[in-house]
N, C-alpha and C. Protein backbone atom coordinates (compact mmCIF):
# COMPACT_ATOMS: atom_id res chain seq x y z
N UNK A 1 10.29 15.21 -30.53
CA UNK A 1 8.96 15.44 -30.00
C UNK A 1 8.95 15.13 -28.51
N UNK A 2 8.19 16.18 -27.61
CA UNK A 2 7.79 16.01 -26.18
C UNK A 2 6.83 15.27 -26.37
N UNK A 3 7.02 13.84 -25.35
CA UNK A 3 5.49 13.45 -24.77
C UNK A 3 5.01 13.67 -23.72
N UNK A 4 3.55 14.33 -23.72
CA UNK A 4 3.58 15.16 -22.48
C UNK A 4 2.63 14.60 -21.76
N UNK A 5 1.92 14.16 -20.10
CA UNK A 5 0.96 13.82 -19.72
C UNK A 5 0.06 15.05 -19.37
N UNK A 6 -0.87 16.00 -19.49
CA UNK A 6 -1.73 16.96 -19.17
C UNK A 6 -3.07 16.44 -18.35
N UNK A 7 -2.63 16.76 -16.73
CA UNK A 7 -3.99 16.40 -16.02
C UNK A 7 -5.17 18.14 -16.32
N UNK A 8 -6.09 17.77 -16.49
CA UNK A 8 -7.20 18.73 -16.61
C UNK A 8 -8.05 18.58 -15.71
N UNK A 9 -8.37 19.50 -14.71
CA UNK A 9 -9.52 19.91 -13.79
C UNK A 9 -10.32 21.56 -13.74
N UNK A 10 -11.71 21.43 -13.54
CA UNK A 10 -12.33 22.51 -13.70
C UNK A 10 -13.41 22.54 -13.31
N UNK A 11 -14.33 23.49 -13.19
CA UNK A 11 -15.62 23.64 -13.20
C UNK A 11 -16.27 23.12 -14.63
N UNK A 12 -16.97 22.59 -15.23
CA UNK A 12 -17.06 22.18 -16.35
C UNK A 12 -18.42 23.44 -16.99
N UNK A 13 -18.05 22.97 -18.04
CA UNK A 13 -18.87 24.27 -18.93
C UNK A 13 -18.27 23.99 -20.56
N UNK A 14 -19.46 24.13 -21.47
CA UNK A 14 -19.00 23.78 -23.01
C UNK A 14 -16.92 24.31 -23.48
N UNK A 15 -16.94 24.02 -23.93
CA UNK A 15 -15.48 24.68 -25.09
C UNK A 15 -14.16 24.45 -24.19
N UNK A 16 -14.00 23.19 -22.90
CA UNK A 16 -13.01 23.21 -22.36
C UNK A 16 -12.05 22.13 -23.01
N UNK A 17 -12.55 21.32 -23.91
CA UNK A 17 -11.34 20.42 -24.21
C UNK A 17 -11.05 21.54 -25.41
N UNK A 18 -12.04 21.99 -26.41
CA UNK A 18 -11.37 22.85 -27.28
C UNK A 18 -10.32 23.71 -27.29
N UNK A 19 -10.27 24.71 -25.79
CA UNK A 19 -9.69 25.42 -25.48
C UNK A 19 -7.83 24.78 -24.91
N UNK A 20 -8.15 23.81 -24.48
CA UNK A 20 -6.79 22.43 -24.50
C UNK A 20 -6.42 22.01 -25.85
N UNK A 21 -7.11 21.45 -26.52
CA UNK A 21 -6.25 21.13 -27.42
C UNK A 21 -6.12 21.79 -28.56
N UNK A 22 -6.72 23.38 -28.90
CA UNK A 22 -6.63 24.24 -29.56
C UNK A 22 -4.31 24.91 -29.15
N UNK A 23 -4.74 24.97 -28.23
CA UNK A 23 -3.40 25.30 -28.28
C UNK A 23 -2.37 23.98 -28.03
N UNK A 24 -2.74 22.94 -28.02
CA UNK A 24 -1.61 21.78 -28.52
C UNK A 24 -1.51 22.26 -29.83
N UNK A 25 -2.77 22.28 -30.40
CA UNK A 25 -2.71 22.39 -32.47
C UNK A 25 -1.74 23.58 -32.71
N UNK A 26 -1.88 24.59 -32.48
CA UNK A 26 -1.29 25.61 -32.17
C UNK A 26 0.35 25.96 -31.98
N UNK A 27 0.72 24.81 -31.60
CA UNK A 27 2.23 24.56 -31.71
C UNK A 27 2.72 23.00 -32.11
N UNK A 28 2.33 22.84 -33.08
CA UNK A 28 2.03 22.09 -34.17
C UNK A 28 1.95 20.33 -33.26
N UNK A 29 1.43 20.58 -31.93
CA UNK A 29 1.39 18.96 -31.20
C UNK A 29 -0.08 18.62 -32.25
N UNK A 30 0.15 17.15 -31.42
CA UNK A 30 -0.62 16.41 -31.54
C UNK A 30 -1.34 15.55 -29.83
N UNK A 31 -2.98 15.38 -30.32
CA UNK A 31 -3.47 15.00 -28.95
C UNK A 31 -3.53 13.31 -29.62
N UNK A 32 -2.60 12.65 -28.76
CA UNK A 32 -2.73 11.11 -29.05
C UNK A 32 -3.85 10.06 -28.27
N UNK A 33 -4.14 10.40 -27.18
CA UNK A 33 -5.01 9.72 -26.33
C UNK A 33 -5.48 10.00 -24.88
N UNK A 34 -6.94 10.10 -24.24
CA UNK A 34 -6.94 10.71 -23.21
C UNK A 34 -7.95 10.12 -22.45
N UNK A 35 -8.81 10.45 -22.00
CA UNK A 35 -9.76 10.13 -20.44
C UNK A 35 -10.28 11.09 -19.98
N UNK A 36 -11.71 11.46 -20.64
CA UNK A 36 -11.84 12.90 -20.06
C UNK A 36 -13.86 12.65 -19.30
N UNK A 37 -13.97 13.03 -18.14
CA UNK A 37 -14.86 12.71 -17.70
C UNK A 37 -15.73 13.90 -17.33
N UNK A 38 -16.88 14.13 -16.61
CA UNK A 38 -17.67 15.13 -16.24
C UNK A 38 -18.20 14.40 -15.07
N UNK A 39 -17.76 15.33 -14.09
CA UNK A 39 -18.54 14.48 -12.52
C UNK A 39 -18.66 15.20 -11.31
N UNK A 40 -19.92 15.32 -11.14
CA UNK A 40 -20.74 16.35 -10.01
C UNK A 40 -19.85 18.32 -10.16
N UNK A 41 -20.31 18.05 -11.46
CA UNK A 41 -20.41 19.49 -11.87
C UNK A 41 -18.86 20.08 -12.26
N UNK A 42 -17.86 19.25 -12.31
CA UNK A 42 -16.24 19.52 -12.51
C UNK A 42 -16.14 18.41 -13.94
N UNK A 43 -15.43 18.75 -14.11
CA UNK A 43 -14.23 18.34 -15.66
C UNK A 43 -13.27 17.97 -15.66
N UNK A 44 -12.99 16.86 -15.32
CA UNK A 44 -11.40 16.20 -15.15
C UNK A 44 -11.21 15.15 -16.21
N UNK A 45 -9.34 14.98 -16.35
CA UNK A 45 -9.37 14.00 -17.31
C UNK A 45 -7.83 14.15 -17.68
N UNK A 46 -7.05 13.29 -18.30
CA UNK A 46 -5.70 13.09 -18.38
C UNK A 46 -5.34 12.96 -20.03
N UNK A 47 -4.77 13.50 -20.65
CA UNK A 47 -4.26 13.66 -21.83
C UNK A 47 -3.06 13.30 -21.99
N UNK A 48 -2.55 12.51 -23.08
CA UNK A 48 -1.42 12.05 -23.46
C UNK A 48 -1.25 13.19 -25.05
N UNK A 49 -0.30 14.22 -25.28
CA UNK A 49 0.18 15.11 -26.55
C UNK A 49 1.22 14.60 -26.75
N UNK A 50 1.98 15.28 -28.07
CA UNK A 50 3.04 15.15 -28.44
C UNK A 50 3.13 16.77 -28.37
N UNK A 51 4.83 17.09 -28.49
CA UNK A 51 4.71 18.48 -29.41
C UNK A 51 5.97 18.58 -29.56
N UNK A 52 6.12 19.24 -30.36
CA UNK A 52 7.73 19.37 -31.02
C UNK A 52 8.58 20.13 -29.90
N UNK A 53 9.57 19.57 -29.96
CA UNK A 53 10.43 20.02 -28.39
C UNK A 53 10.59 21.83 -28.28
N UNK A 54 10.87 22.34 -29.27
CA UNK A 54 11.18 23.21 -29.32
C UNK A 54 9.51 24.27 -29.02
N UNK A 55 8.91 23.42 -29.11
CA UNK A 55 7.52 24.40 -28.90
C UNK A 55 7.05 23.91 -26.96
N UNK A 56 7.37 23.13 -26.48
CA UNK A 56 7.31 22.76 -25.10
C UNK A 56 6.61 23.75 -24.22
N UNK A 57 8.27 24.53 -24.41
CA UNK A 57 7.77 25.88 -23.22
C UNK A 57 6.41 26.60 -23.32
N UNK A 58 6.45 26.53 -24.27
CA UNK A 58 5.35 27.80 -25.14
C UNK A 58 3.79 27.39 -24.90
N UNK A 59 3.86 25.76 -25.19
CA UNK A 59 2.36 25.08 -24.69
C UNK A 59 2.02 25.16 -23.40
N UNK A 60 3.67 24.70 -22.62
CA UNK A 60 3.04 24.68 -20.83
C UNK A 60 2.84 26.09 -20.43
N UNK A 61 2.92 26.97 -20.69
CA UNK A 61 2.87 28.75 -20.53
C UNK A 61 1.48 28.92 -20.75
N UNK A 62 1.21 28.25 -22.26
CA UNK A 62 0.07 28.45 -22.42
C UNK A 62 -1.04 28.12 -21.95
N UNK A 63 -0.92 26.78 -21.41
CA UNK A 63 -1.83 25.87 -20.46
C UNK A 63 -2.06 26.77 -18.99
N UNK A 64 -0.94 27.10 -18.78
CA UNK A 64 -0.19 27.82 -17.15
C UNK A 64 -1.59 29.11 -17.37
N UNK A 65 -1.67 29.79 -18.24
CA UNK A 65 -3.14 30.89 -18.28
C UNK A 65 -4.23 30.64 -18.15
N UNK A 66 -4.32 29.22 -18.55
CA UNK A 66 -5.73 28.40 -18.87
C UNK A 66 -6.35 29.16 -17.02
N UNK A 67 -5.39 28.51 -16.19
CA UNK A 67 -6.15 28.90 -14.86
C UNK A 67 -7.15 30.29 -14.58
N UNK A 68 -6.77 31.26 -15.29
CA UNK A 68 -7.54 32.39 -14.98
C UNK A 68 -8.87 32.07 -15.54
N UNK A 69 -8.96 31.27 -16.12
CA UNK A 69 -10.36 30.90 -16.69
C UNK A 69 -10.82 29.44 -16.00
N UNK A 70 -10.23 29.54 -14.84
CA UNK A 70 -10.65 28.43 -14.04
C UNK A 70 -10.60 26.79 -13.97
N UNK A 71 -9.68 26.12 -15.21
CA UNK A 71 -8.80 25.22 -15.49
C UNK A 71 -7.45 25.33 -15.44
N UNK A 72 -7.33 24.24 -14.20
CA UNK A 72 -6.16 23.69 -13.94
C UNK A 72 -5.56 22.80 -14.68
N UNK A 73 -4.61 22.99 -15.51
CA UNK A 73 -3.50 21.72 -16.59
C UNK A 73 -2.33 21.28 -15.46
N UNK A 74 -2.12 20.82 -15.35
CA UNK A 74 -0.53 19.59 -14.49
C UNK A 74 -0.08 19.15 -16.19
N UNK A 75 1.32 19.99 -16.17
CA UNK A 75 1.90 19.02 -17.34
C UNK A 75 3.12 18.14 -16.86
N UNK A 76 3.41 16.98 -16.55
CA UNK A 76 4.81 16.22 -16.73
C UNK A 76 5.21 15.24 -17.91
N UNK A 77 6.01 15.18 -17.98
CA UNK A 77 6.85 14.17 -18.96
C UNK A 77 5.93 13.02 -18.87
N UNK A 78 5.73 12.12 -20.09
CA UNK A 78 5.07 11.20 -20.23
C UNK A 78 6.11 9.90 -19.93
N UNK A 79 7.13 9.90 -20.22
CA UNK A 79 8.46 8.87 -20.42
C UNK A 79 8.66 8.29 -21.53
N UNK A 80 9.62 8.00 -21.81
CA UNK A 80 10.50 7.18 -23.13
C UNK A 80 10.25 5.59 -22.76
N UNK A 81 9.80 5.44 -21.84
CA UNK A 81 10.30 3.89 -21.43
C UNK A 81 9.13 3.10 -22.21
N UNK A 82 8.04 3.69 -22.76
CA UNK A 82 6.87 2.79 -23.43
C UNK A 82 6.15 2.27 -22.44
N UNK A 83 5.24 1.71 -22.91
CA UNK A 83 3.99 0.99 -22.17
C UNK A 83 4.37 -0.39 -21.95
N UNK A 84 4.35 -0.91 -20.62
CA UNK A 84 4.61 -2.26 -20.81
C UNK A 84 3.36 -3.60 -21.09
N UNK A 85 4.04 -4.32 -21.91
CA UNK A 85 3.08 -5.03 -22.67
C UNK A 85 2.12 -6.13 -21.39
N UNK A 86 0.92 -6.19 -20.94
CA UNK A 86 0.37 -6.58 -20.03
C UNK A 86 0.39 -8.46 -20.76
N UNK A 87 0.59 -9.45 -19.70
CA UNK A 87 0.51 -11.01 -19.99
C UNK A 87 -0.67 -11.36 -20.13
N UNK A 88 -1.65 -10.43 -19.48
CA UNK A 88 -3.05 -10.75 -19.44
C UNK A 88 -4.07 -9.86 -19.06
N UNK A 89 -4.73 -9.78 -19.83
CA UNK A 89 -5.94 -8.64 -19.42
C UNK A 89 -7.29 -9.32 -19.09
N UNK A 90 -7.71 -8.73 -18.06
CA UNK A 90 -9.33 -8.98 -18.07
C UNK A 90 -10.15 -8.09 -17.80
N UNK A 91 -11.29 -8.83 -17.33
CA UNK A 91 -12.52 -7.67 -17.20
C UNK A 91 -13.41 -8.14 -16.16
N UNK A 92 -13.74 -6.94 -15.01
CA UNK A 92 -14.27 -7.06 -13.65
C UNK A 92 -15.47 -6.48 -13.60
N UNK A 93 -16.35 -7.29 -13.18
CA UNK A 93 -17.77 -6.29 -13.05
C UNK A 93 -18.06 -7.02 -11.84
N UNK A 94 -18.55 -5.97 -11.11
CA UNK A 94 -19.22 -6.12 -9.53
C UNK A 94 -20.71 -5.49 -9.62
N UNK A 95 -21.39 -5.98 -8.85
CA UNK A 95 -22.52 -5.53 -8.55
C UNK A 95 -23.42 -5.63 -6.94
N UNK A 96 -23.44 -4.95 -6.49
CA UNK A 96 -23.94 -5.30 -5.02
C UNK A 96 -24.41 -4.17 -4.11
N UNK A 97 -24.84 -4.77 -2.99
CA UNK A 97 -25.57 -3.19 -1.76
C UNK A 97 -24.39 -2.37 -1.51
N UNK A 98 -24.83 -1.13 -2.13
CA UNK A 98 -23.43 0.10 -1.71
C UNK A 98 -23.33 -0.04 -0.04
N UNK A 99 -21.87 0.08 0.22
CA UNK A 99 -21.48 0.27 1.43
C UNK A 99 -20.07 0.78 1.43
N UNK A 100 -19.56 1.42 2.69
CA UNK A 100 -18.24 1.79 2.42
C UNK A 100 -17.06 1.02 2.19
N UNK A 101 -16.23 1.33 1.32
CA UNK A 101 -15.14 0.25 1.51
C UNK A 101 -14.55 -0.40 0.40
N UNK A 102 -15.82 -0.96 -0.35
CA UNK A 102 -16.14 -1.49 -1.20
C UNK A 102 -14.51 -1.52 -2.43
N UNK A 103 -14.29 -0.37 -2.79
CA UNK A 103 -13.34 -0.08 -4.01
C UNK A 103 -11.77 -0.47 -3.31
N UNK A 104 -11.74 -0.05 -1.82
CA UNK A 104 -10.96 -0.31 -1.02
C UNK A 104 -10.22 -1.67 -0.84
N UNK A 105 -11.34 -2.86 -0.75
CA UNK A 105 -10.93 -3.76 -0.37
C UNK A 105 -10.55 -4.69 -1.64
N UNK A 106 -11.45 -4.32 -3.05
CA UNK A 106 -10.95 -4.56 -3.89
C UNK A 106 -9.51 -4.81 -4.31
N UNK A 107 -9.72 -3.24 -4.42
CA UNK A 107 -8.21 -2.99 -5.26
C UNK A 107 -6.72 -3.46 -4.41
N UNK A 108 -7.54 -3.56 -3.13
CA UNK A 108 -5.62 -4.25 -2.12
C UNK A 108 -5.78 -5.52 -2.47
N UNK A 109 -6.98 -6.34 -2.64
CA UNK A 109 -6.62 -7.38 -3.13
C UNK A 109 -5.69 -8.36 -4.79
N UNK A 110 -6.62 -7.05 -5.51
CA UNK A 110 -5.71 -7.17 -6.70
C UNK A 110 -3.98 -6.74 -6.67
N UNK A 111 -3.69 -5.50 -5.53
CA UNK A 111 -2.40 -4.89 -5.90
C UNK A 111 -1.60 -6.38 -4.73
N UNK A 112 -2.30 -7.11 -3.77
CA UNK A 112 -1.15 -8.06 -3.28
C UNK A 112 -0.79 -9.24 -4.26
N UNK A 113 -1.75 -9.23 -5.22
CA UNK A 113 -1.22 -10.06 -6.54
C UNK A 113 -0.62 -9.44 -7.70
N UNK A 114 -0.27 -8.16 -7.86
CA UNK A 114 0.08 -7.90 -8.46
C UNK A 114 -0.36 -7.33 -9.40
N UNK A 115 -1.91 -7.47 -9.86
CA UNK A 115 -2.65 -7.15 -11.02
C UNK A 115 -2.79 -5.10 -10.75
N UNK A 116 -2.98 -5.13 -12.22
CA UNK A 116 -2.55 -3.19 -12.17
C UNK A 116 -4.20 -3.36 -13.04
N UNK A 117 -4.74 -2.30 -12.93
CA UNK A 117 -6.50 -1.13 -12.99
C UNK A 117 -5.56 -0.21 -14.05
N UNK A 118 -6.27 -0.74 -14.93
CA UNK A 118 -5.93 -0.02 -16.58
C UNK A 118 -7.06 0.77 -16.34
N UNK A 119 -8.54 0.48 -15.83
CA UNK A 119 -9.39 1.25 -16.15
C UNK A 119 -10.56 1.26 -15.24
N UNK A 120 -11.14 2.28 -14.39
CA UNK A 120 -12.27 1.83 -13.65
C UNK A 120 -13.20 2.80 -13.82
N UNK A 121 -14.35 2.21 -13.91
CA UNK A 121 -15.45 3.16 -13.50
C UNK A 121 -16.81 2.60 -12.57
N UNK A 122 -16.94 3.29 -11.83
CA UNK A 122 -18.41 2.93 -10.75
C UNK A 122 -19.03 3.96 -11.11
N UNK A 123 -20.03 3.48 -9.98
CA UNK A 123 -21.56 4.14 -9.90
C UNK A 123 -22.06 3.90 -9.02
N UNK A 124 -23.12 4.91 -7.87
CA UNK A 124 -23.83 3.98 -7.21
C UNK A 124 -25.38 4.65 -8.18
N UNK A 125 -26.53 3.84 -8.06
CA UNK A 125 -27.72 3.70 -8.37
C UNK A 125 -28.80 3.11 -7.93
N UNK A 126 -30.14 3.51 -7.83
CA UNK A 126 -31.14 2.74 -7.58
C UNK A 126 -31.21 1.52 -7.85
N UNK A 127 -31.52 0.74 -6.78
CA UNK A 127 -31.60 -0.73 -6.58
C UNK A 127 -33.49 -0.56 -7.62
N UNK A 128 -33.07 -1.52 -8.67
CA UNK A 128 -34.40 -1.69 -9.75
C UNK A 128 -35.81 -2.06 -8.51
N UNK A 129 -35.62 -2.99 -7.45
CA UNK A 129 -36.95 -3.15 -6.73
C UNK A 129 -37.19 -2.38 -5.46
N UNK A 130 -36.20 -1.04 -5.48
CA UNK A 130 -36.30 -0.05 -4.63
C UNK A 130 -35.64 -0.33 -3.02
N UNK A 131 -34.67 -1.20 -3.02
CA UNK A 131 -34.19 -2.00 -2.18
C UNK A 131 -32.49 -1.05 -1.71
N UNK A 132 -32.70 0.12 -1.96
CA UNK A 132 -31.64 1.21 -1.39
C UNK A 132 -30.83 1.30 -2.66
N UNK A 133 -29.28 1.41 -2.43
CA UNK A 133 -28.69 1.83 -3.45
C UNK A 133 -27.56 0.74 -4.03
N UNK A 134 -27.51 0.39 -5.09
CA UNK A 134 -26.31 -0.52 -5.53
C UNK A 134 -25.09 0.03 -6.10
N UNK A 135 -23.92 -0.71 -6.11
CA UNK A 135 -22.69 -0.03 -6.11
C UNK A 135 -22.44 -0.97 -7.58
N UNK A 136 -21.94 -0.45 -8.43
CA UNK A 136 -21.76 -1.22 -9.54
C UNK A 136 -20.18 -0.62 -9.71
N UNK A 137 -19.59 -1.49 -10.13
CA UNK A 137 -18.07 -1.24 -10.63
C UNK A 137 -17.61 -2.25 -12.06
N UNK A 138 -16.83 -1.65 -12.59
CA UNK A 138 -16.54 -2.32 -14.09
C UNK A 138 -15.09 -1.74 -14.41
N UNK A 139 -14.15 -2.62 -14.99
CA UNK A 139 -12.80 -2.75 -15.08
C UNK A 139 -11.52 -3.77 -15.80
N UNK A 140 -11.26 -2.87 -16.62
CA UNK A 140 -9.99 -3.67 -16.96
C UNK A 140 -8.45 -4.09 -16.07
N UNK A 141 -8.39 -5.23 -16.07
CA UNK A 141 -7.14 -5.33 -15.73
C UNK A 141 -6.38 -6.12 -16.04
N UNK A 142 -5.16 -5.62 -15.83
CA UNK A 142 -3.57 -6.81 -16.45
C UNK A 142 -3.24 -7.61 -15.22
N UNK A 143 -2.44 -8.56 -15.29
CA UNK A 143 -1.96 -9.13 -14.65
C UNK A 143 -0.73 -9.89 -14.88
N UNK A 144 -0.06 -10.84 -13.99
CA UNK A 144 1.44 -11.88 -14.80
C UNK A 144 0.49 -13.08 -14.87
N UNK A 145 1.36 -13.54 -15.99
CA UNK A 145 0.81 -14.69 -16.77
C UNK A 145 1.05 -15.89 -14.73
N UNK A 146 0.09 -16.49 -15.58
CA UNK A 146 0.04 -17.66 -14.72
C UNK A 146 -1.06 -16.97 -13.32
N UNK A 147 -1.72 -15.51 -13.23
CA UNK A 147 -1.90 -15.29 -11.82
C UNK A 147 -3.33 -15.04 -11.70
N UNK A 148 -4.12 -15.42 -12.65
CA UNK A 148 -5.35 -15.71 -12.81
C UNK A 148 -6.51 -16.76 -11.98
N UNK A 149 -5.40 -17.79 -11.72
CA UNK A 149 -6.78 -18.75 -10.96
C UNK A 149 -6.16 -18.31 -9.58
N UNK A 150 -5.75 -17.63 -9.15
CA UNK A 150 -5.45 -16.90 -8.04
C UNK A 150 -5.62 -16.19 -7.29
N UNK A 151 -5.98 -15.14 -8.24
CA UNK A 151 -6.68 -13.40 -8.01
C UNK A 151 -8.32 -13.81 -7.90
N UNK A 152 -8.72 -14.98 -8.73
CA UNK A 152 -10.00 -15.66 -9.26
C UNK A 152 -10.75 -16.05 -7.97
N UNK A 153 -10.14 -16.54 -7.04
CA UNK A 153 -10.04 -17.29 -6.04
C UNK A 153 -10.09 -15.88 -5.34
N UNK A 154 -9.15 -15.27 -5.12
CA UNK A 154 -9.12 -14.21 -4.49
C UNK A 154 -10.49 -13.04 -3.91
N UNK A 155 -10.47 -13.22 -5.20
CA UNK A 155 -11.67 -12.09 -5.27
C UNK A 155 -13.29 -12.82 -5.13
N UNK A 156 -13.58 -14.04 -5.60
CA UNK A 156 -14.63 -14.75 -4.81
C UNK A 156 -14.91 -14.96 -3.67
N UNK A 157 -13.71 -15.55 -3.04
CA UNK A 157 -13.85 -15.50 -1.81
C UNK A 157 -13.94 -13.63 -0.67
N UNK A 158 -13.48 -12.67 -1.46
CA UNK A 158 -14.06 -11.35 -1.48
C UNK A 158 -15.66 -11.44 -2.17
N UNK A 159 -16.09 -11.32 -2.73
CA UNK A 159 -17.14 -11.40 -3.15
C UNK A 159 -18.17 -11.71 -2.08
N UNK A 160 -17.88 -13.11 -1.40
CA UNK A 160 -19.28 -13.65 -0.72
C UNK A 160 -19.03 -12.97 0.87
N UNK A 161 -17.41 -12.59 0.86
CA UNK A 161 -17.32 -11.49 2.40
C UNK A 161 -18.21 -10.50 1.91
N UNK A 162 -18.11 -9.27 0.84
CA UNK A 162 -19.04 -8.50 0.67
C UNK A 162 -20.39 -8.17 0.16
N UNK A 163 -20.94 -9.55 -0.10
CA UNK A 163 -22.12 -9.78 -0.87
C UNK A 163 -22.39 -9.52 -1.86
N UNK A 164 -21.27 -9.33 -3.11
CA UNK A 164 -21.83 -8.88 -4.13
C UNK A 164 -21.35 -9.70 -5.27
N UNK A 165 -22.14 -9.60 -6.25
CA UNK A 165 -21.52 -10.40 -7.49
C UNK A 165 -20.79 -9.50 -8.59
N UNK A 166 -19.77 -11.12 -8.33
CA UNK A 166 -18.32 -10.37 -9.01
C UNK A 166 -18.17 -11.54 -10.31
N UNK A 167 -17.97 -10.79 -11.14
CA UNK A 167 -17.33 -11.58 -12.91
C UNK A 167 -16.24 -11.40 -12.93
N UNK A 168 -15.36 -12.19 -13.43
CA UNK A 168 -13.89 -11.83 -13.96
C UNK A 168 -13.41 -13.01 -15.37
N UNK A 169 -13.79 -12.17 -16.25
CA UNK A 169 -13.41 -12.49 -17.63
C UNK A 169 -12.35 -11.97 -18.26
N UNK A 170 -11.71 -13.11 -19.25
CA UNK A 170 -10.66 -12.96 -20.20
C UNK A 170 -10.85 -11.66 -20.99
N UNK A 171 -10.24 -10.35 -21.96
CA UNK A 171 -10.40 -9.56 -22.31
C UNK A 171 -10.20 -10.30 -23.38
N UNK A 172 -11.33 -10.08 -24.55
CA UNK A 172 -11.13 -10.76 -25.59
C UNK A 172 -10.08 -9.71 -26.71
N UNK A 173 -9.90 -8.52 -26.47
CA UNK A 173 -9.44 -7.74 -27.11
C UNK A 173 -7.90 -7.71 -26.96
């Protein structure tokens, strides 16, 4: 069996994951896990398949047409090497006055410790007492054992540079 990664982009419109994973089914894959979003009017999202080696060619060909109907598939190799098992996971929620930067200064702070973004999603939104716009962010992440009261530290002292309130909890899962 191929494991395959399939990035998906498009104009969005009903029957587009169908039309993806109709032809994984189709050559007898399987869709194991994915990430599929809708945002300012496009369809993006990353798929993890299987499919029997010998059917490979035949899926990425098939994907390769999808474009005339205005979805783009990216297929590469997923790898053999497995997922590596994370020492520690947690969970990040920010909340504060949108401004630029914001995701920026974050995430260099987590990557000089090392910690890896399993998962993010923001937003900006109306401030509830009409007070402009707030930037909300929420996130999983791993890290090496021991690097927690660190990043902890890290990112507080980020926090009161950017004014916003930041959580960082154990992933109970």
């Amino acid at each position: 069996m191929a494991s395959l990664l399939l990035t998906v982009v498009g104009d969005d419109r009903p029957g587009l994951v169908s039309a993806v994973s109709a032809l994984v089914e189709a050559r007898g894959g399987s869709w194991q896990r994915s990430q599929l979003t809708r945002l300012a009017g496009k369809f993006a999202g990353i798929a993890l398949v299987e499919v029997p080696d010998a059917q490979r060619a035949g899926l990425e060909e098939a994907l390769a047409a999808l474009a005339a109907e205005g979805l783009a598939v990216r297929v590469e190799d997923a790898g053999t090497a497995g997922e590596v098992v994370p020492a520690a996971t947690f969970r990040l929620h920010l909340v504060g006055q949108d401004r630029p930067g914001i995701v920026a200064e974050i995430s260099s702070a987590l990557a000089v410790r090392g910690v890896g973004i399993e998962e993010l999603l923001t937003d900006v939104v109306a401030a509830p007492m009409g007070g402009g716009m707030l930037f909300e962010a929420r996130a999983r992440l791993t890290m090496p054992s021991g690097a927690d009261a660190g990043v902890r530290a890290d990112l507080e002292r980020l926090a009161d540079e950017l004014m916003v309130d930041l959580e960082l909890d154990a992933d109970p899962a």
